[in-house]
Structure formats: structure tokens, C-alpha cells
N, C-alpha and C. Protein backbone atom coordinates (compact mmCIF):
# COMPACT_ATOMS: atom_id res chain seq x y z
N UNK A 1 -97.67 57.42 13.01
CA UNK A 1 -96.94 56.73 14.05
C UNK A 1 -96.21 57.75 14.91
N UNK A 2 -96.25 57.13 16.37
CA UNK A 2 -95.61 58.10 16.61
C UNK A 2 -94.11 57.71 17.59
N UNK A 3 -92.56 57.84 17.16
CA UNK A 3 -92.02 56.91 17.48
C UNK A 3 -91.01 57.66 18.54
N UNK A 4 -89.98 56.70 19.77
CA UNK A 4 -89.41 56.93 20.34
C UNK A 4 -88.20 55.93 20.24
N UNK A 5 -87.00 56.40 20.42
CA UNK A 5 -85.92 55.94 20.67
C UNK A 5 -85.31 55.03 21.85
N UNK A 6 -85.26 53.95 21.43
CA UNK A 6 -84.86 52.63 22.99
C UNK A 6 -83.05 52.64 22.84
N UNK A 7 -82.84 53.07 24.11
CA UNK A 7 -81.66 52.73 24.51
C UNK A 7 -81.48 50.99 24.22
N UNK A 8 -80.24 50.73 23.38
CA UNK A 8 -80.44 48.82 23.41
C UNK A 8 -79.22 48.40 23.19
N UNK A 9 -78.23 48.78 24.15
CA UNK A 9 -77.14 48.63 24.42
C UNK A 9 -76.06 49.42 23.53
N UNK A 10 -74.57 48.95 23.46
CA UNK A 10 -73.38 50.05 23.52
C UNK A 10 -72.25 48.59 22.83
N UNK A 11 -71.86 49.22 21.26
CA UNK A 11 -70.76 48.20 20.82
C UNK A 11 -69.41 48.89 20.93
N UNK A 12 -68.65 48.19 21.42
CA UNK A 12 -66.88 49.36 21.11
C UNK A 12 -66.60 48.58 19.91
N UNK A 13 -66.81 49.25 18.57
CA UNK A 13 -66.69 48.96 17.61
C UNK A 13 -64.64 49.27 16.66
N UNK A 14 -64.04 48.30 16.36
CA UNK A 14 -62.94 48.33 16.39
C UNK A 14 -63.05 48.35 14.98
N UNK A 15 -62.56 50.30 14.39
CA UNK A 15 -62.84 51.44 13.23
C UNK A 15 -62.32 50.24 12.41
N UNK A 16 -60.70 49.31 12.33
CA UNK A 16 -60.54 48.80 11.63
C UNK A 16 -61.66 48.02 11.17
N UNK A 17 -62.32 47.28 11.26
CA UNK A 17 -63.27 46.46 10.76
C UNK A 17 -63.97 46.96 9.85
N UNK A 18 -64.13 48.27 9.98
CA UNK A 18 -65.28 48.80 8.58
C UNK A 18 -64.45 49.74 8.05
N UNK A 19 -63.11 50.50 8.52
CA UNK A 19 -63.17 51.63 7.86
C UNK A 19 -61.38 50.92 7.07
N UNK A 20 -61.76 51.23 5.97
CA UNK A 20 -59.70 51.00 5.29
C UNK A 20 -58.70 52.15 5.68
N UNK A 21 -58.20 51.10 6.18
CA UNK A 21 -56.68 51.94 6.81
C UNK A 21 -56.83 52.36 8.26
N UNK A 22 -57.83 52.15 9.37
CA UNK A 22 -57.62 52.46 10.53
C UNK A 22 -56.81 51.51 10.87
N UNK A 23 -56.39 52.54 12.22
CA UNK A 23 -55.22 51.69 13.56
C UNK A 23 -56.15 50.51 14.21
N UNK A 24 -56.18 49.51 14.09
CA UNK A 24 -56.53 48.47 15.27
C UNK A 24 -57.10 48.97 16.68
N UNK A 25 -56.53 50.04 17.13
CA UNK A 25 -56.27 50.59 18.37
C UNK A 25 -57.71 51.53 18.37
N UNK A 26 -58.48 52.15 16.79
CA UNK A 26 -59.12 53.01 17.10
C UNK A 26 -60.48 52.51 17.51
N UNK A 27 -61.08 52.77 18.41
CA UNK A 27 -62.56 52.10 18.85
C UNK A 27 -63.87 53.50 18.41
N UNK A 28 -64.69 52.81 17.84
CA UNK A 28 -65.71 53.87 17.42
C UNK A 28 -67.08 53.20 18.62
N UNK A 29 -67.22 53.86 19.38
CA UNK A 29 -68.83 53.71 20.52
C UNK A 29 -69.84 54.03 20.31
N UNK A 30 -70.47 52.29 19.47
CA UNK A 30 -71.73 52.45 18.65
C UNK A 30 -72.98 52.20 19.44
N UNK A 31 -74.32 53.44 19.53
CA UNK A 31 -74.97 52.58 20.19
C UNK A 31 -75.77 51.53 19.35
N UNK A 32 -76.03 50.79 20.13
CA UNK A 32 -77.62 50.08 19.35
C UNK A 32 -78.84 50.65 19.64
N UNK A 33 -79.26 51.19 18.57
CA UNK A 33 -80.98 51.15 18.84
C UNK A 33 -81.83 50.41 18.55
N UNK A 34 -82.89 50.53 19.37
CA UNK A 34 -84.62 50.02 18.72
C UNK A 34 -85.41 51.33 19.02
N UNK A 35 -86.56 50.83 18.34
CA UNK A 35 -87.92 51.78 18.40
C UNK A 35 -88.76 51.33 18.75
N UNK A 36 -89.56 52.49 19.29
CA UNK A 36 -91.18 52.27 20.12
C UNK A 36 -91.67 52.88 19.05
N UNK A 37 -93.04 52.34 18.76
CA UNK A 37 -93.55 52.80 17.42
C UNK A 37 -95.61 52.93 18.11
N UNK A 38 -95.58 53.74 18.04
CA UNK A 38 -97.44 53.78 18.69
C UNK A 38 -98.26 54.47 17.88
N UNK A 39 -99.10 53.65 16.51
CA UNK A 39 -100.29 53.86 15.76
C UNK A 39 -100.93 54.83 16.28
N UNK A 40 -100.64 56.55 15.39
CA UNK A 40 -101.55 57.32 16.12
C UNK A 40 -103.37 56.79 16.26
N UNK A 41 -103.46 56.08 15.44
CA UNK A 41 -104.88 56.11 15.19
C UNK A 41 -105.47 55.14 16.10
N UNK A 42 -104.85 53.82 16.00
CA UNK A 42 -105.23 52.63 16.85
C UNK A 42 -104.30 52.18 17.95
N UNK A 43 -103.54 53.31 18.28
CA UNK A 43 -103.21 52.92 19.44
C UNK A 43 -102.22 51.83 19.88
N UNK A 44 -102.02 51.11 18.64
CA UNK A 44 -101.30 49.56 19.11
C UNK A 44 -99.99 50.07 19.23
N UNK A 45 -99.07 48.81 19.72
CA UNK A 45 -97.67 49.25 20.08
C UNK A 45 -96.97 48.19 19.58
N UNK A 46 -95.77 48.78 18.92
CA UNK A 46 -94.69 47.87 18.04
C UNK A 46 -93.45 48.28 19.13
N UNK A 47 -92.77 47.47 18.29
CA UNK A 47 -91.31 47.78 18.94
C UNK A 47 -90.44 47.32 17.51
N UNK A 48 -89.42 47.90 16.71
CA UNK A 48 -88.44 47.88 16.24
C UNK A 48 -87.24 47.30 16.24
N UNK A 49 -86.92 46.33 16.16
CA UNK A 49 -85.72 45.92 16.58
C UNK A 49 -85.63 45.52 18.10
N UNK A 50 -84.79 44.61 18.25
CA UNK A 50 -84.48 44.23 20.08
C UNK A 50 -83.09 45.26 21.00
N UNK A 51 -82.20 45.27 19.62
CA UNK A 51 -80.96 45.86 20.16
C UNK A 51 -79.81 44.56 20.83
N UNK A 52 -79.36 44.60 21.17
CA UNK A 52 -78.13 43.80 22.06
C UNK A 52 -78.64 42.85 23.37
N UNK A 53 -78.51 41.42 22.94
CA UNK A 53 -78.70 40.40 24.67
C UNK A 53 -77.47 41.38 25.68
N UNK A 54 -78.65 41.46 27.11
CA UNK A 54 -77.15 41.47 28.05
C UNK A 54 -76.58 40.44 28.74
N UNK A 55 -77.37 39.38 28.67
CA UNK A 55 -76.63 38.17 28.58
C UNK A 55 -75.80 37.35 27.48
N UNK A 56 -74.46 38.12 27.01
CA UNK A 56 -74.25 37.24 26.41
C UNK A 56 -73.64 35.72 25.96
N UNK A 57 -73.65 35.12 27.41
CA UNK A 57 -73.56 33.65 27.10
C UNK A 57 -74.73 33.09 26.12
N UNK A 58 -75.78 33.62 25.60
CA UNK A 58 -77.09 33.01 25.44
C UNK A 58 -76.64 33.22 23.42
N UNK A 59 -75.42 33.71 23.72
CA UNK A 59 -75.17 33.77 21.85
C UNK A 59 -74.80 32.53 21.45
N UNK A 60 -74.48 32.35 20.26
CA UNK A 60 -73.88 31.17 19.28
C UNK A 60 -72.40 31.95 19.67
N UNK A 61 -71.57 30.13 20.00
CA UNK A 61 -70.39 30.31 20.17
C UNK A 61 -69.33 31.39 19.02
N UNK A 62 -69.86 31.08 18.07
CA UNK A 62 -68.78 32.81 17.07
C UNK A 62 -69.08 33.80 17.55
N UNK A 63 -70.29 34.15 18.48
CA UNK A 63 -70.73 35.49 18.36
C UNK A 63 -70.01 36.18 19.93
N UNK A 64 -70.18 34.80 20.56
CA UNK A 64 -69.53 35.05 22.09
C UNK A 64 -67.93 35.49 21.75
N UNK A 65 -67.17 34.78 20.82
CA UNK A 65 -66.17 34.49 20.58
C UNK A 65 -65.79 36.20 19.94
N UNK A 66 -66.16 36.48 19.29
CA UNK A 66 -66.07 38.10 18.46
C UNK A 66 -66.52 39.24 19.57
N UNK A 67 -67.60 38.73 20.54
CA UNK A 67 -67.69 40.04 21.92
C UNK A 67 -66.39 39.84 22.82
N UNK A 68 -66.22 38.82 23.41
CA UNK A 68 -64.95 38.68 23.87
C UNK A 68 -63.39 39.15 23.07
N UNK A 69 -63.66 39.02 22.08
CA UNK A 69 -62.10 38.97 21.57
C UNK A 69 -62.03 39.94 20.58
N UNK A 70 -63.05 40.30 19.88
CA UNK A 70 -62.72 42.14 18.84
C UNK A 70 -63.49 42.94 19.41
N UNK A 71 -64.74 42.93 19.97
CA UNK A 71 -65.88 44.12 20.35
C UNK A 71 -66.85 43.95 21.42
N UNK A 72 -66.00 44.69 22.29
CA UNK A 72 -66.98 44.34 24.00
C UNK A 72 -68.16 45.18 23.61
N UNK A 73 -69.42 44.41 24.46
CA UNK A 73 -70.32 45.30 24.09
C UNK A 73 -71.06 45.34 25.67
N UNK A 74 -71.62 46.30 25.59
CA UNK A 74 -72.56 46.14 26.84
C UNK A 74 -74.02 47.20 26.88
N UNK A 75 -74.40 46.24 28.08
CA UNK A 75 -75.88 46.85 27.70
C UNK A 75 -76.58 47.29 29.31
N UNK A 76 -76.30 48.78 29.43
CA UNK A 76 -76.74 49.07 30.42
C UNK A 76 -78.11 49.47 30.48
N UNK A 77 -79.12 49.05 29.88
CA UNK A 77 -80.62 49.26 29.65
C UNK A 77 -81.31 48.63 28.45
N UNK A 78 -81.64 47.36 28.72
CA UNK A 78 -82.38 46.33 27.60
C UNK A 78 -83.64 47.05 27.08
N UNK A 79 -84.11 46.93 25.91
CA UNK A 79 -85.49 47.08 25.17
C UNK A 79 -86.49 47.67 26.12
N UNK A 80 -86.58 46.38 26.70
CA UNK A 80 -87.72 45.95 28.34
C UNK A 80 -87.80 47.22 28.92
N UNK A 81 -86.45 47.75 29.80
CA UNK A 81 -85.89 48.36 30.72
C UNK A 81 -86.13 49.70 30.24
N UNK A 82 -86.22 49.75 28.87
CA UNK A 82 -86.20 51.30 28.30
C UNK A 82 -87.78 51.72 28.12
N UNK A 83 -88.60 50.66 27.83
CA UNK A 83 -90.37 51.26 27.51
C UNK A 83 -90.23 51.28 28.91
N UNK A 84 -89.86 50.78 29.98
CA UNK A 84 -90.60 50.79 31.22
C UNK A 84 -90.33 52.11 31.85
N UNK A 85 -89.34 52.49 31.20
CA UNK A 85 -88.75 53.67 32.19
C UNK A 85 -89.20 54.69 30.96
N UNK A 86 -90.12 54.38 29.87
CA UNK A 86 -90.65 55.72 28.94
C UNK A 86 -92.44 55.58 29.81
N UNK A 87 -92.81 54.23 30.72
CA UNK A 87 -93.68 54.43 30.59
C UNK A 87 -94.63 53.42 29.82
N UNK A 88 -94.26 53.11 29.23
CA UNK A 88 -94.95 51.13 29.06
C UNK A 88 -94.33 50.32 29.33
N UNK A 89 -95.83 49.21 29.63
CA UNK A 89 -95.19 47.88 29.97
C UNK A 89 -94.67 47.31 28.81
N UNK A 90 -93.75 46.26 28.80
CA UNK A 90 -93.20 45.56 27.98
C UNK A 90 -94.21 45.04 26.97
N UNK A 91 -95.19 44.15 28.48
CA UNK A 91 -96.79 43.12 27.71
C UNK A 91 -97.73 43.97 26.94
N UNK A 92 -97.60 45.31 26.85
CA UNK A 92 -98.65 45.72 25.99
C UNK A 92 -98.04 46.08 24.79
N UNK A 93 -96.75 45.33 24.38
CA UNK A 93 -96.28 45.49 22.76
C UNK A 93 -96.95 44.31 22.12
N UNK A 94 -97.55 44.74 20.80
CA UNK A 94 -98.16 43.78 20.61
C UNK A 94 -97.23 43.05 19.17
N UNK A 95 -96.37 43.96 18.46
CA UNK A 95 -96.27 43.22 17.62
C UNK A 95 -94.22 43.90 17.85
N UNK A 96 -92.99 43.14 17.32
CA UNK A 96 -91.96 43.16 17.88
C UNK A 96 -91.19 43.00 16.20
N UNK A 97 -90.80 43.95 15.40
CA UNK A 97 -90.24 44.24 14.17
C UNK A 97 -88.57 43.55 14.28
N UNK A 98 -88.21 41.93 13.54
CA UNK A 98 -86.46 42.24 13.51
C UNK A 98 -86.05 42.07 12.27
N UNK A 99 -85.26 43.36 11.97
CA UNK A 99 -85.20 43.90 10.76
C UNK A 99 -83.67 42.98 10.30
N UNK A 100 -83.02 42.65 11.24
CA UNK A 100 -81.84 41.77 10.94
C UNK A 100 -80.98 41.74 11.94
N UNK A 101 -79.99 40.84 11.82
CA UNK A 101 -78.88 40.52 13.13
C UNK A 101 -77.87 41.04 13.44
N UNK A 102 -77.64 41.72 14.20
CA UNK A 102 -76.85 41.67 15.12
C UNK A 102 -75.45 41.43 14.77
N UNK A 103 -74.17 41.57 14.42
CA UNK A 103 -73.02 41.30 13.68
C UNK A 103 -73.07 40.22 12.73
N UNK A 104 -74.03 40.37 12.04
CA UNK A 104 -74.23 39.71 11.12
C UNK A 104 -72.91 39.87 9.78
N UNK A 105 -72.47 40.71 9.94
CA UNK A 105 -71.14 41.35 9.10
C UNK A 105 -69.83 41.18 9.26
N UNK A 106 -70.25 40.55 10.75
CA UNK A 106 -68.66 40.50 11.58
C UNK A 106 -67.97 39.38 11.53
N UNK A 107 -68.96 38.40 11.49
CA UNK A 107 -68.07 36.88 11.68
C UNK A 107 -67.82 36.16 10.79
């Protein structure tokens, strides 16, 4: 395989939440990744993970509720936005890997 790194948005991750004993105040700037993954042999194309909606009205109300109010996130280059600008189209991924969610830890 041969793989590349997708920009897939940017969490301001608030240290208290994972680490014991941080300040509230300290923000750790996590990115999100995904992967481009291309079968040396056959050629096909995966993708890894999605990374971060930049729309996020399109979440479940807890999830809107936790970006707004503990961890802004933003996403200045979606999945999409990142093969296109490595150089593939989106439509020729054929198969799309999600390994799990998204603050799944947080709420």
C-alpha cells in the first residue's frame, strides 16, 4: 500500500478532558486525520477514516452542544478537498474505512 496523509480538520482540544490535573484554560491543537491508501498492486483506492463534518449543524444535538461549548473545531480542508488537491478525484475511492467516531469519549 501505498499511503498519504488527509488533512481532516483541527480540534482545540481542552488538556483538561484527558490529561489529570490540567488548567481548564490549557487547549491542546489536535489535528484530525484520514488516509489515502492505494494497492500497490491493483491500484484500487481506499480512504481511512473521514476526519471532522465542516458542517457542523449536520451533528446529533450532544455533539453540536460539546463543539460549541468545550471544543471548537474547524475544518479548513475536508477529506474531498484534500485527495483533490493530492490529485484524485473523490469518485475514484472505491472503498471508505470508519474505524470509529468522532468524540466518541467526550459526551
Amino acid at each position: 500500500m501505498n499511503v498519504s496523509a488527509l488533512e481532516a480538520g483541527i480540534i482545540h482540544l481542552p488538556l483538561d478532558r484527558v490529561v489529570a490535573g490540567a488548567a481548564s484554560s490549557e487547549i491542546s491543537i489536535c489535528p484530525s486525520l484520514a488516509f489515502f491508501l492505494r494497492h500497490s498492486n491493483s491500484e484500487r483506492h481506499f480512504v481511512f477514516d473521514l476526519g471532522l463534518r465542516r458542517d457542523t449543524d449536520t451533528y446529533p444535538p450532544a455533539i453540536r452542544s460539546l463543539i460549541k461549548n468545550v471544543m471548537h473545531v474547524e475544518v479548513p480542508q475536508t477529506v474531498a478537498e484534500s485527495c483533490v488537491k493530492g490529485g484524485i478525484k473523490p469518485g475514484h475511492v472505491e472503498t471508505v474505512i470508519l474505524s470509529h467516531v468522532h468524540f466518541d469519549q467526550c459526551v
